[in-house]
C-alpha atoms as a PDB file:
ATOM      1  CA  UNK A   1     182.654-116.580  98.482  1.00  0.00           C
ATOM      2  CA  UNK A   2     179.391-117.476  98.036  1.00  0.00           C
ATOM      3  CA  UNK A   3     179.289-121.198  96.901  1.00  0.00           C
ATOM      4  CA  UNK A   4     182.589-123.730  97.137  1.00  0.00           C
ATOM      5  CA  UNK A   5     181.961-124.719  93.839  1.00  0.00           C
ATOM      6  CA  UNK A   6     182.432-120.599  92.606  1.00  0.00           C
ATOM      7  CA  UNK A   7     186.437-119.545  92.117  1.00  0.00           C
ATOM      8  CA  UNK A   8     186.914-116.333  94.034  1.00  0.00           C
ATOM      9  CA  UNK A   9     186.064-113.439  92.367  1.00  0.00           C
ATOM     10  CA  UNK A  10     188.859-110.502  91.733  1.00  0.00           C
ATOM     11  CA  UNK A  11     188.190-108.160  94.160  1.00  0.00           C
ATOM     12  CA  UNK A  12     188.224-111.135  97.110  1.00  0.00           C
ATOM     13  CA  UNK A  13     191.255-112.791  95.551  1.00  0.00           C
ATOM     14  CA  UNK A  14     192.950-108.992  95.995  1.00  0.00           C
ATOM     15  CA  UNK A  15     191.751-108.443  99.337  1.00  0.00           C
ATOM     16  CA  UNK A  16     193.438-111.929 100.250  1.00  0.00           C
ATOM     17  CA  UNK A  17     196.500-111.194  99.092  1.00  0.00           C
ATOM     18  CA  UNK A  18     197.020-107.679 100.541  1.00  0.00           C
ATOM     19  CA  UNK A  19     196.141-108.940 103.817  1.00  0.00           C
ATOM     20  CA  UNK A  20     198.539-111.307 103.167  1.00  0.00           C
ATOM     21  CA  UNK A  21     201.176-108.965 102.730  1.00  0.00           C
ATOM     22  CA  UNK A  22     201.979-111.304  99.404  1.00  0.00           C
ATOM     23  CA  UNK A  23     204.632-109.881  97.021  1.00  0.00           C
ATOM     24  CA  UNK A  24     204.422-111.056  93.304  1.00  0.00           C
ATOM     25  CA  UNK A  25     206.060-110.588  89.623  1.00  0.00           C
ATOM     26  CA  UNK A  26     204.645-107.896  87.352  1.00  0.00           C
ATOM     27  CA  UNK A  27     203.508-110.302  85.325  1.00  0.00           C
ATOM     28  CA  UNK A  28     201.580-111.856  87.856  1.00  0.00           C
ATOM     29  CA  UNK A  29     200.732-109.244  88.658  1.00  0.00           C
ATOM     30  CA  UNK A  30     198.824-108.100  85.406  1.00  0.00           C
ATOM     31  CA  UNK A  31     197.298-111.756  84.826  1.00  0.00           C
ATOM     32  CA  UNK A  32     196.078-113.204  87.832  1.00  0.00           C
ATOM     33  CA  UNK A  33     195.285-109.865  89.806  1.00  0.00           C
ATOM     34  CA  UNK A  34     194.831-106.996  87.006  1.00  0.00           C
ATOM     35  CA  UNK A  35     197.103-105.036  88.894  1.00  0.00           C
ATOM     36  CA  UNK A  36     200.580-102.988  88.253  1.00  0.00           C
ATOM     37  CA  UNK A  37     202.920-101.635  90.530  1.00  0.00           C
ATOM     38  CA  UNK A  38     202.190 -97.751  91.719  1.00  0.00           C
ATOM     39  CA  UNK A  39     204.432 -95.046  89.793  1.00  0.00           C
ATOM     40  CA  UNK A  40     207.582 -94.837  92.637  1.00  0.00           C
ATOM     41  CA  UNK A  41     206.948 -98.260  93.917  1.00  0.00           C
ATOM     42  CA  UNK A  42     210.190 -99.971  94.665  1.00  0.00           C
ATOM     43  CA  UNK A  43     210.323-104.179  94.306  1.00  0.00           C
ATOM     44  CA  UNK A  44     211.366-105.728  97.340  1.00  0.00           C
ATOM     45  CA  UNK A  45     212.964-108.917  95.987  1.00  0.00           C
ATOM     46  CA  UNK A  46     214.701-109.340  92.750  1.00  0.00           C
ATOM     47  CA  UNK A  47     215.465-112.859  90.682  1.00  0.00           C
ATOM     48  CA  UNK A  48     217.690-113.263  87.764  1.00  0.00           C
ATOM     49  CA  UNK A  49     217.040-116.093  85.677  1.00  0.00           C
ATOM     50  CA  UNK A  50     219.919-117.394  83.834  1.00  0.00           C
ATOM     51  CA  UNK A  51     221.011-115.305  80.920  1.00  0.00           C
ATOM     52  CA  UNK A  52     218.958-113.343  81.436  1.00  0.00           C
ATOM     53  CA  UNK A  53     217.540-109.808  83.009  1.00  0.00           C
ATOM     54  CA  UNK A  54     216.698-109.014  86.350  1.00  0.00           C
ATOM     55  CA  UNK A  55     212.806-109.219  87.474  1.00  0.00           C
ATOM     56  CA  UNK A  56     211.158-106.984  90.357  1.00  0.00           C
ATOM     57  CA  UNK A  57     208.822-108.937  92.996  1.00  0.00           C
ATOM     58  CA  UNK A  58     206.240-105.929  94.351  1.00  0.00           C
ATOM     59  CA  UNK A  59     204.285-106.159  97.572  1.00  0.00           C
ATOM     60  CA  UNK A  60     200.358-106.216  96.245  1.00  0.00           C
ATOM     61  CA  UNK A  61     200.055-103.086  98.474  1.00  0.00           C
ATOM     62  CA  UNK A  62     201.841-101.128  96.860  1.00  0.00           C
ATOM     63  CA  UNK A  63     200.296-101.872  93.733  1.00  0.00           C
ATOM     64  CA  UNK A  64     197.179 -99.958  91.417  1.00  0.00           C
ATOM     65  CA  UNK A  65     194.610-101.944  89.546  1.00  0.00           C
ATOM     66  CA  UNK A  66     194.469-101.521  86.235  1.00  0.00           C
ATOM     67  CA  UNK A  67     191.528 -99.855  83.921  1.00  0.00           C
ATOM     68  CA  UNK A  68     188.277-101.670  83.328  1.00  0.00           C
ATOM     69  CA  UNK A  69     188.336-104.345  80.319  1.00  0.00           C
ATOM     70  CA  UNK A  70     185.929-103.804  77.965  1.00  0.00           C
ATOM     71  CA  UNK A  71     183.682-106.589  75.610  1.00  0.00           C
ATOM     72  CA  UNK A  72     185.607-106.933  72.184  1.00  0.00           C
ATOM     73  CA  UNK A  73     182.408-106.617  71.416  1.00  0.00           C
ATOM     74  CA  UNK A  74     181.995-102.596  72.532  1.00  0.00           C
ATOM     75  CA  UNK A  75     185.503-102.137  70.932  1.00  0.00           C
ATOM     76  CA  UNK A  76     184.517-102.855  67.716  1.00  0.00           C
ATOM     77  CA  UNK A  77     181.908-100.344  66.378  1.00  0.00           C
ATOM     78  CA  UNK A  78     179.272-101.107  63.910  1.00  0.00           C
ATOM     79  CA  UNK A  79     179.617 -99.222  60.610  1.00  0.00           C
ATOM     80  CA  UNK A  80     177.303 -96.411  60.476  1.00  0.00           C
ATOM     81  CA  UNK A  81     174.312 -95.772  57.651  1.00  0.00           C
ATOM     82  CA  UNK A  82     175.762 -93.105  56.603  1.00  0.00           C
ATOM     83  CA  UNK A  83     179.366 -94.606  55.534  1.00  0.00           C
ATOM     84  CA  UNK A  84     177.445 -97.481  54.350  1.00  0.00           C
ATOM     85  CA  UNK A  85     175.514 -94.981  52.022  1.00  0.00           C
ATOM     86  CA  UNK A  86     178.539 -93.491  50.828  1.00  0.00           C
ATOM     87  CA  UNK A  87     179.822 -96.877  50.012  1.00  0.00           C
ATOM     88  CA  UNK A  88     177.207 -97.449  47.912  1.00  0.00           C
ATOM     89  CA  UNK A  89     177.315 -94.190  46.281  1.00  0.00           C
ATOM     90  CA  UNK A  90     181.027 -95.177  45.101  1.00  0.00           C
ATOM     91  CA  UNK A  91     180.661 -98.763  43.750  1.00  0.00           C
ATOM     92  CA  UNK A  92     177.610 -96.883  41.801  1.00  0.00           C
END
């Protein structure tokens, strides 16, 4: 970290935990590290909430991060002239 006033950035907050050795919920997983377990990864602790199914706890180890998130705004493409023009062309 660069400042104390700065929140650790991904990469340091991963490093942290893996040399930890710090074991978490998938969901936990996904939000806080943008992680999910490897294909073949086994948990190593289980909880059962009441009523309810069983939940895996992975080691961050044996975990892959997950795919760059994109801007919403790159994931929405502008319309192109040429649809536009054939818009036109219709309400003509």
């Amino acid at each position: 970290m660069s400042n104390s006033n700065e929140s650790p950035s991904l990469e340091e907050r991963r490093a942290t935990a893996m040399a930890a050795g710090k074991a978490f919920s998938k969901t936990r997983l996904l939000e806080e590290f943008r992680m999910k377990p490897a294909p073949g990864a086994q948990p190593v602790k289980e909880y059962r909430r009441p009523g309810r199914r069983r939940y895996g706890i992975y080691l961050i180890s044996d975990c892959v991060p997950l795919g760059r998130q994109r801007p919403e705004a790159q994931q929405q493409a502008a319309p192109s002239d040429v649809w536009l023009d054939e818009l036109e062309e219709e309400e003509i």
